[in-house]
Protein backbone atom coordinates (compact mmCIF):
# COMPACT_ATOMS: atom_id res chain seq x y z
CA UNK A 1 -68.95 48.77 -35.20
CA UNK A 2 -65.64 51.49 -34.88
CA UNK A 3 -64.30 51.83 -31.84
CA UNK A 4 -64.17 55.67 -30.68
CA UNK A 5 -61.23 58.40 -30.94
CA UNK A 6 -60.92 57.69 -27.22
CA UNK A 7 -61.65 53.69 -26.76
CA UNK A 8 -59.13 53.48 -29.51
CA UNK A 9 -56.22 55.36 -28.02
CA UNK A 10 -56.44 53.08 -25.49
CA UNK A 11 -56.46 49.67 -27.16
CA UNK A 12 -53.03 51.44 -28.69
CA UNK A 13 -51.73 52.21 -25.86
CA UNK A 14 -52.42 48.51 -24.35
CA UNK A 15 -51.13 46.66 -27.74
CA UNK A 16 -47.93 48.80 -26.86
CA UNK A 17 -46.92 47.27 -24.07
CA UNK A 18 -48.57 43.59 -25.26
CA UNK A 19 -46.71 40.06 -26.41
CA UNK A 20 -48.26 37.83 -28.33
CA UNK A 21 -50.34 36.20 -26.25
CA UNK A 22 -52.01 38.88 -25.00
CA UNK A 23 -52.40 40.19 -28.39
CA UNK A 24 -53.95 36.77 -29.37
CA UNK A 25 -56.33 36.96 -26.62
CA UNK A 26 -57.63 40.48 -27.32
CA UNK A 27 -57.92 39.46 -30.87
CA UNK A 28 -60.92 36.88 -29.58
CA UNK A 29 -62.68 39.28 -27.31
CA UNK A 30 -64.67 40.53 -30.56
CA UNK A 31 -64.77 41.39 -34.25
CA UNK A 32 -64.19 44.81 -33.64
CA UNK A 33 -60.66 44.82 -31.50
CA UNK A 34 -59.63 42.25 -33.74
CA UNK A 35 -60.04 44.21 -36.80
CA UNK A 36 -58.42 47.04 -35.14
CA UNK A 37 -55.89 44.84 -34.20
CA UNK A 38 -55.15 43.55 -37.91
CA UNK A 39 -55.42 46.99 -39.08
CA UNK A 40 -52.90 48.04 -36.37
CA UNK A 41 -50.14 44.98 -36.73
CA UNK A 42 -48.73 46.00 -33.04
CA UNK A 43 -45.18 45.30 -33.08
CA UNK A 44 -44.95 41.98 -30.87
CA UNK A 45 -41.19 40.66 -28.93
CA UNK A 46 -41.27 37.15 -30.90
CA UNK A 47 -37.93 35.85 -31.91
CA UNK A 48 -38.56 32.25 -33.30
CA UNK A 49 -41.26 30.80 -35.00
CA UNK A 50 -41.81 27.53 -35.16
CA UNK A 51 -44.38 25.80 -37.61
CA UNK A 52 -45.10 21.96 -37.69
CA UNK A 53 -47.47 20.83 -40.31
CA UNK A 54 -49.29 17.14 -40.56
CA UNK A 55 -51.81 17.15 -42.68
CA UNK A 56 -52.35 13.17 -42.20
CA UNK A 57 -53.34 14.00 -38.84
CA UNK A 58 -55.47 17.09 -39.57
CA UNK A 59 -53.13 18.75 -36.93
CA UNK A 60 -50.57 22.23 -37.05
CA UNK A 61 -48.55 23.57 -34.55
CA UNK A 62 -47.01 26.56 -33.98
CA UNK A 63 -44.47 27.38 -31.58
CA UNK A 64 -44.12 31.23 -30.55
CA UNK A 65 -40.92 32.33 -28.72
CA UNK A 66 -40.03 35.44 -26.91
CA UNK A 67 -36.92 36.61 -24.81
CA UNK A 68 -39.50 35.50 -21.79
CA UNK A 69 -42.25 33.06 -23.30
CA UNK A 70 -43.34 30.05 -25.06
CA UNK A 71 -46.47 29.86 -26.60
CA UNK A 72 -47.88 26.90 -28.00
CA UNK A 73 -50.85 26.84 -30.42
CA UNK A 74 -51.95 23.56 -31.93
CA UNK A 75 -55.20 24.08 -34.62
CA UNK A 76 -56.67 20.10 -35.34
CA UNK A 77 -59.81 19.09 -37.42
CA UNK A 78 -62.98 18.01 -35.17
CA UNK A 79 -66.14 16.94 -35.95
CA UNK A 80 -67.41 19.70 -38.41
CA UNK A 81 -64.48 22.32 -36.80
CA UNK A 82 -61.44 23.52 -35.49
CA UNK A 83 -60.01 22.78 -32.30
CA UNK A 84 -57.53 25.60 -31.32
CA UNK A 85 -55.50 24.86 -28.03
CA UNK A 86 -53.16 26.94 -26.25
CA UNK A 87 -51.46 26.70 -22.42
CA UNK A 88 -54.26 25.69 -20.38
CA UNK A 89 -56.73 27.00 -23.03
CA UNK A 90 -58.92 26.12 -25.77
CA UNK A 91 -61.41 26.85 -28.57
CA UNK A 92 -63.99 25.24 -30.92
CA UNK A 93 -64.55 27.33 -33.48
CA UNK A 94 -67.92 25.48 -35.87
CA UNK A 95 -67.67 25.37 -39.52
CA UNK A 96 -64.33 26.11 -39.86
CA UNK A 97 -61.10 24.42 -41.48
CA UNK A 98 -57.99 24.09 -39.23
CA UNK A 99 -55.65 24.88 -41.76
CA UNK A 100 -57.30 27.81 -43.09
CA UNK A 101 -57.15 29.10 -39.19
CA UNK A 102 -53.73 28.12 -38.96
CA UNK A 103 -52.24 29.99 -41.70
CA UNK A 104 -54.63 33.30 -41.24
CA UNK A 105 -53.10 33.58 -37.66
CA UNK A 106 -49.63 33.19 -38.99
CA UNK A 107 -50.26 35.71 -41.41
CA UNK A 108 -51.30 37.85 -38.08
CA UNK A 109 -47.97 36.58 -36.40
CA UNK A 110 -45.62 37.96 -39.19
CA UNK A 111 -47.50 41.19 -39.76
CA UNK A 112 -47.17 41.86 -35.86
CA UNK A 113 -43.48 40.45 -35.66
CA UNK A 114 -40.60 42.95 -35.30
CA UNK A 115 -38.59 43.10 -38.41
CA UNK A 116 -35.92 40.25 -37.70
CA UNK A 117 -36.66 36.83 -36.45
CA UNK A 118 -33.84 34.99 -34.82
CA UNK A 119 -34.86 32.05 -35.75
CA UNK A 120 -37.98 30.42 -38.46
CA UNK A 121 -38.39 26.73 -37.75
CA UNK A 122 -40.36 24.99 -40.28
CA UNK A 123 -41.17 21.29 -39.84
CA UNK A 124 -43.43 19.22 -41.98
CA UNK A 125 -43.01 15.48 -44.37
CA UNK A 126 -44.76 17.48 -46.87
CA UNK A 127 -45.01 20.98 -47.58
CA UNK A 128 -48.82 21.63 -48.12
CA UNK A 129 -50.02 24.08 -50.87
CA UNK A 130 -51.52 26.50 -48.56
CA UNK A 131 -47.78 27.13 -46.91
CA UNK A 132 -46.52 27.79 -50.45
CA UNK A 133 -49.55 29.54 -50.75
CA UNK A 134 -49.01 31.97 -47.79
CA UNK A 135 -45.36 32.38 -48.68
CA UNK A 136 -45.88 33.58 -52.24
CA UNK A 137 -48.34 35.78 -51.22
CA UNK A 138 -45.70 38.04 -49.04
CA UNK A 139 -45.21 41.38 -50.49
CA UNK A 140 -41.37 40.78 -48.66
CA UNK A 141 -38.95 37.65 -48.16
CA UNK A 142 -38.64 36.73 -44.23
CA UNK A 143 -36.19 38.20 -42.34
CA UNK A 144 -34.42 35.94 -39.95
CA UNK A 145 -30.88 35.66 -38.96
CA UNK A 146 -31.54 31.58 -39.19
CA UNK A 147 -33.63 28.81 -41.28
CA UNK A 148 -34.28 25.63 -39.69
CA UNK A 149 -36.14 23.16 -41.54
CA UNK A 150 -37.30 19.50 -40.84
CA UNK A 151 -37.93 17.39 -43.41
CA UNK A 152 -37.54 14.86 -46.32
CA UNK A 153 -35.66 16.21 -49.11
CA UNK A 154 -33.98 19.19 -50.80
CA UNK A 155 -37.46 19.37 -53.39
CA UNK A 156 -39.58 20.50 -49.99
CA UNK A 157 -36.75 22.59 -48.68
CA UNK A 158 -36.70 24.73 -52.07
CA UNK A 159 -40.21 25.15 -51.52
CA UNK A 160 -39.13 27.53 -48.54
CA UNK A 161 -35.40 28.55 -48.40
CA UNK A 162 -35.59 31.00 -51.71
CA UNK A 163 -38.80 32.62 -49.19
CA UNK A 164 -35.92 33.79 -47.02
CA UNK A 165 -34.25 37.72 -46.90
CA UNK A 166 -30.31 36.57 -48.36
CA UNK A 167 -29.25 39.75 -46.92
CA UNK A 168 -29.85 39.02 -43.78
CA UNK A 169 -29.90 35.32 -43.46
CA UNK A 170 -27.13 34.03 -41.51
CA UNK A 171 -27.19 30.32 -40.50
CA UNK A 172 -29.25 27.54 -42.34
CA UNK A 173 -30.25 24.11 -40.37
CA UNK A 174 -31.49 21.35 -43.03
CA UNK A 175 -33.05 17.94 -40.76
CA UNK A 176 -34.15 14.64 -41.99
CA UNK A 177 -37.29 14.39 -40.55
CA UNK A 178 -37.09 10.40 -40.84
CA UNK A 179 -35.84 8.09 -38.37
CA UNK A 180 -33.26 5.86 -40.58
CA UNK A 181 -31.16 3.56 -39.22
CA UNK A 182 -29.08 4.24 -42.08
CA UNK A 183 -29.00 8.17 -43.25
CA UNK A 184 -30.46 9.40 -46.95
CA UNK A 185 -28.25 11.21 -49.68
CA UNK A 186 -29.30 14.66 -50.15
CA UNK A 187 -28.95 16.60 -53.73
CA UNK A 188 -27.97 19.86 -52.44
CA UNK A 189 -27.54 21.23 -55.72
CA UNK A 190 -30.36 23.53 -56.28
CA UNK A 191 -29.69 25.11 -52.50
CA UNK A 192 -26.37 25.73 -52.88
CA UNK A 193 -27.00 28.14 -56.10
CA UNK A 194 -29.07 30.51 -53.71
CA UNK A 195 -28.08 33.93 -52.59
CA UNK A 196 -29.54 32.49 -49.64
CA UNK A 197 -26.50 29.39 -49.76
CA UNK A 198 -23.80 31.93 -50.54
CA UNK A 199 -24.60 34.79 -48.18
CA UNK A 200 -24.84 32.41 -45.56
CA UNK A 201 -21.93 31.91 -42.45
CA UNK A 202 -23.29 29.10 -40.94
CA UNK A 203 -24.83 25.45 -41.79
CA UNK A 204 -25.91 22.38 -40.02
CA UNK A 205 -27.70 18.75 -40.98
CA UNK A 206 -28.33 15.85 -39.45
CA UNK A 207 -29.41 12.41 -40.32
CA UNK A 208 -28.16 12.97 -44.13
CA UNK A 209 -25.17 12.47 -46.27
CA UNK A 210 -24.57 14.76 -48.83
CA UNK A 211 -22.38 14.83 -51.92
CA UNK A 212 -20.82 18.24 -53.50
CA UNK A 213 -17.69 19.41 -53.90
CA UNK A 214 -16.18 20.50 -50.58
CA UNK A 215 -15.63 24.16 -52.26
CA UNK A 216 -19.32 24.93 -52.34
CA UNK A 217 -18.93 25.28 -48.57
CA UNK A 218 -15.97 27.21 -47.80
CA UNK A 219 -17.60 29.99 -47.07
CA UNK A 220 -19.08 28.65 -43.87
CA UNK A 221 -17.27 30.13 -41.30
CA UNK A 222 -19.05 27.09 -38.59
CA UNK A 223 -20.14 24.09 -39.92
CA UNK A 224 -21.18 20.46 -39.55
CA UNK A 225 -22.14 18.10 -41.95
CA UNK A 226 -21.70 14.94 -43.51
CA UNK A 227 -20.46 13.53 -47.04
CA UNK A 228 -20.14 10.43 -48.65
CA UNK A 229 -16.74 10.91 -49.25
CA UNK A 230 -14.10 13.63 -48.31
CA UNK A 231 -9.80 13.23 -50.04
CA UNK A 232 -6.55 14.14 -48.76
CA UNK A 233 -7.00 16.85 -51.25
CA UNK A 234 -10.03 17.94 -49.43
CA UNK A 235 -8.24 18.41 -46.19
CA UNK A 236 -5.33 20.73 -48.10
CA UNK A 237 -7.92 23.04 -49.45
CA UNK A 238 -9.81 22.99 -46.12
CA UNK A 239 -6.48 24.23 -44.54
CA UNK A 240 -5.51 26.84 -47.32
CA UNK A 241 -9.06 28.41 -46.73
CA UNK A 242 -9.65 28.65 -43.44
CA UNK A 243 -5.84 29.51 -42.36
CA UNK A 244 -7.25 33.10 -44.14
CA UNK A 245 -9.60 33.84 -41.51
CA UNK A 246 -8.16 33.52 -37.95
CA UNK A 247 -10.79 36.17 -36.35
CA UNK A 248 -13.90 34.60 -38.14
CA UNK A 249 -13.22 31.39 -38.11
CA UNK A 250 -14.75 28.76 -35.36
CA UNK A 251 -15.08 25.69 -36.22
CA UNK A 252 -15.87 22.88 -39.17
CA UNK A 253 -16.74 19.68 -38.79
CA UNK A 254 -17.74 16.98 -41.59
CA UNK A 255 -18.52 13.32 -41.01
CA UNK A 256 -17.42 10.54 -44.09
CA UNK A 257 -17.68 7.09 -45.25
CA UNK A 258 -14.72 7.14 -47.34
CA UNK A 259 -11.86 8.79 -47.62
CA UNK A 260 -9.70 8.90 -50.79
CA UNK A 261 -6.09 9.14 -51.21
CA UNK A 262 -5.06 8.47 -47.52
CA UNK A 263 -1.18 7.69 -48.70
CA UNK A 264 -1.07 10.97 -49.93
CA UNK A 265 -1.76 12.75 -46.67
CA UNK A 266 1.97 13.39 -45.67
CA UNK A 267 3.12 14.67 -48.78
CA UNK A 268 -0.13 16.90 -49.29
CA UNK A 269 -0.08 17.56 -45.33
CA UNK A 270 3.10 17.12 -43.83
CA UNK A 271 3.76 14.87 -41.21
CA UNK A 272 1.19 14.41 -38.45
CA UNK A 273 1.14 14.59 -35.08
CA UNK A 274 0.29 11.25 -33.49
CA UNK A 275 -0.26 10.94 -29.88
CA UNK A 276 1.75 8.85 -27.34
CA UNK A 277 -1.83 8.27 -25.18
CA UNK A 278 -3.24 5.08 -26.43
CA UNK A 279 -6.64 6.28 -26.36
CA UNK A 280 -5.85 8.68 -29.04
CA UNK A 281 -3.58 6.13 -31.00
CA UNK A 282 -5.87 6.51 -34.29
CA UNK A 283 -5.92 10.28 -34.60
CA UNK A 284 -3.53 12.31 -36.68
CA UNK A 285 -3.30 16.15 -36.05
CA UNK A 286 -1.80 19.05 -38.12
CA UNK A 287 -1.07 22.61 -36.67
CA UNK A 288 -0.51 25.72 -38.99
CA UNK A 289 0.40 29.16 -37.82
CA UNK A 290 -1.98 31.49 -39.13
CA UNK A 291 -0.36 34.45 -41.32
CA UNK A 292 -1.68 37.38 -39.47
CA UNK A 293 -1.91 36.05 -35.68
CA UNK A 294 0.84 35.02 -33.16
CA UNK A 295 -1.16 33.53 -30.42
CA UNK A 296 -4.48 31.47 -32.54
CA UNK A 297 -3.07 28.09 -34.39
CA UNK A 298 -5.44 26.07 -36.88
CA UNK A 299 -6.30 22.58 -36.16
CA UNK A 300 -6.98 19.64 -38.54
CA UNK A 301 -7.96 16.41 -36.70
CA UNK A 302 -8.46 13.54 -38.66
CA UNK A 303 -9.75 9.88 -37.00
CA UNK A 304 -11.94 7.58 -38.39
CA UNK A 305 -15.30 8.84 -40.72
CA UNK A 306 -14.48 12.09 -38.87
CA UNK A 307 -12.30 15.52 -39.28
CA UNK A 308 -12.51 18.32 -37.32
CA UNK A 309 -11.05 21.83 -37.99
CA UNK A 310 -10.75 24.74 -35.73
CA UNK A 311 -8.37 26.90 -33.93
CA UNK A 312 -6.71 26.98 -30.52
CA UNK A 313 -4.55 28.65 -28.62
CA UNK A 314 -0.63 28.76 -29.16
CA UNK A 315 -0.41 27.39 -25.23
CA UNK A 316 -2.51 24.61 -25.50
CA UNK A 317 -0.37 23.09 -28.65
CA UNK A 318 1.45 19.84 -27.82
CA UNK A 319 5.37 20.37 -26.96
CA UNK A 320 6.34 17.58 -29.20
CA UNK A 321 4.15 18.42 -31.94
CA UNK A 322 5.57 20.46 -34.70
CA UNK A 323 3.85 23.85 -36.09
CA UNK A 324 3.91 24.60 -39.50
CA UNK A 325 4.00 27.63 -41.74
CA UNK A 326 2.32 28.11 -44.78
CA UNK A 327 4.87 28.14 -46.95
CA UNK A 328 6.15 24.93 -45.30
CA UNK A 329 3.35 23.22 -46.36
CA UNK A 330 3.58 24.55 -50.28
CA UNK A 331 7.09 23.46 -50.38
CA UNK A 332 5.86 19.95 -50.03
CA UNK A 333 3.45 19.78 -52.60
């Protein structure tokens, strides 16, 4: 059955003014609005989208997020089915596979998404064939400002990240999804030799160590991370970098184990700051005038299996503590 010139304006008209949810819920009044409705691909005010995928538990989740809802939709095996479950809602749809559901409604989700996502959230152990599955068969990468993903290990992560838009991909959130007592080493080394990696201004992780070459992230202009093991050399070319961009620049933050050539620091660094207050008796600062800008000053605070790099204002600099120029610095070393 078509729906008429008329009965058809108005279905537009409504999908105009419709979220997702509503949109989801005219989709199951019947076959022929939900055809329409895939034919259509109204333009929905989603911002993040947020997948979890557990296959051991015959159970997917998606999390839809607008600037004024949450929707959660969970799809799980039953019986001979698929239970579907949203808000107060749900559905048993007979002779049906959960995860074949799942990923035809995502499909529906990105075709009726506006063109950029804030955020795309995947979290799964695993990633099952039928993601990689619905990924490859995009005509277009995903365009989000941010990629978040959950998970075990950089082999499941580059079954996703090279999905992404590079050119418009700004921040990239990598999670062990384990609990460890003690955290994993990640290879990173396939990421970071993405567009993806290089366009990107931002990057996160938690619950990992990982262990490349400080210079692979320098183009970060916020970050926080941890290594296995960070140098005195480390914290010079940290300072040279960053000291270039005092309007972009916010903040950078890597946790260690180790660090290497700690007797080198004042020759590398100057001489540090160290505070008078007892509770700060193990932390050594450095201050550096940036090039370009009278009132910012860059920060490098170093205590133990932590350093921290950012800027401040001139005023809120230490009397005591001495700032140095660039060229003060390269006179030492």
């Amino acid at each position: 059955m078509l729906l008429s010139g008329k009965s058809e304006n108005i279905l537009n008209a409504i999908l105009k003014y419709s979220d997702i949810q509503t949109i989801f819920a005219l989709r199951k009044v019947c076959r022929t609005i939900r055809n329409h409705i895939d034919d259509v691909k109204p333009a929905s005010d989603v911002k993040i989208i947020s997948i979890h995928l557990d296959s051991n538990l015959f159970k997917n989740q998606i999390w839809l997020i607008s600037s004024s809802k949450v929707l959660h939709i969970t799809y799980e095996k039953l019986q001979n089915g698929c239970r579907i479950s949203w808000n107060q809602s749900e559905r048993f749809i007979e002779d049906e596979d959960f995860s074949t559901l799942y990923f035809n409604d995502l499909k529906i989700i990105m075709d009726c998404r506006k063109p950029m996502l804030t955020d795309f959230q995947v979290t799964t152990h695993i990633v099952p064939a039928e993601l990689i599955t619905f990924l490859k068969s995009r005509t277009t990468p995903i365009q989000s400002e941010k990629f978040s993903m959950t998970t075990t290990n950089q082999s499941q992560v580059m079954k996703v990240f090279p999905c992404f838009d590079a050119d418009y991909l700004k921040e990239i959130g990598i999670f062990d999804i384990r609990q460890n007592q003690v955290n994993e080493l990640w290879k990173i080394d396939a990421m970071i030799e993405l567009e993806q990696w290089k366009n990107a201004e931002k990057f996160e992780t938690f619950r990992f160590f990982v262990d490349e070459p400080i210079h692979h992230f320098l183009h970060f202009m916020k970050a926080n991370f941890h290594v296995k093991s960070i140098s005195t050399q480390d914290l010079f070319i940290l300072k040279e970098n960053y000291i270039l961009f005092p309007n972009t620049f916010k903040f950078f933050y890597v946790g260690y184990q180790n660090f290497l050539n700690e007797e080198a620091l004042s020759s590398e660094m100057g001489t540090p700051y160290l505070s008078t207050d007892p509770t700060k008796c193990n932390q050594k600062r450095w201050f550096f005038k940036f090039p370009e800008n009278d009132h910012l000053i860059l920060i490098i605070l170093l205590v133990p299996n932590q350093v921290f790099v950012t800027c401040i204002g001139l005023e809120d600099v230490p009397n005591e503590a001495c700032i140095q120029n660039r060229k003060d610095l390269q006179g030492l070393v």
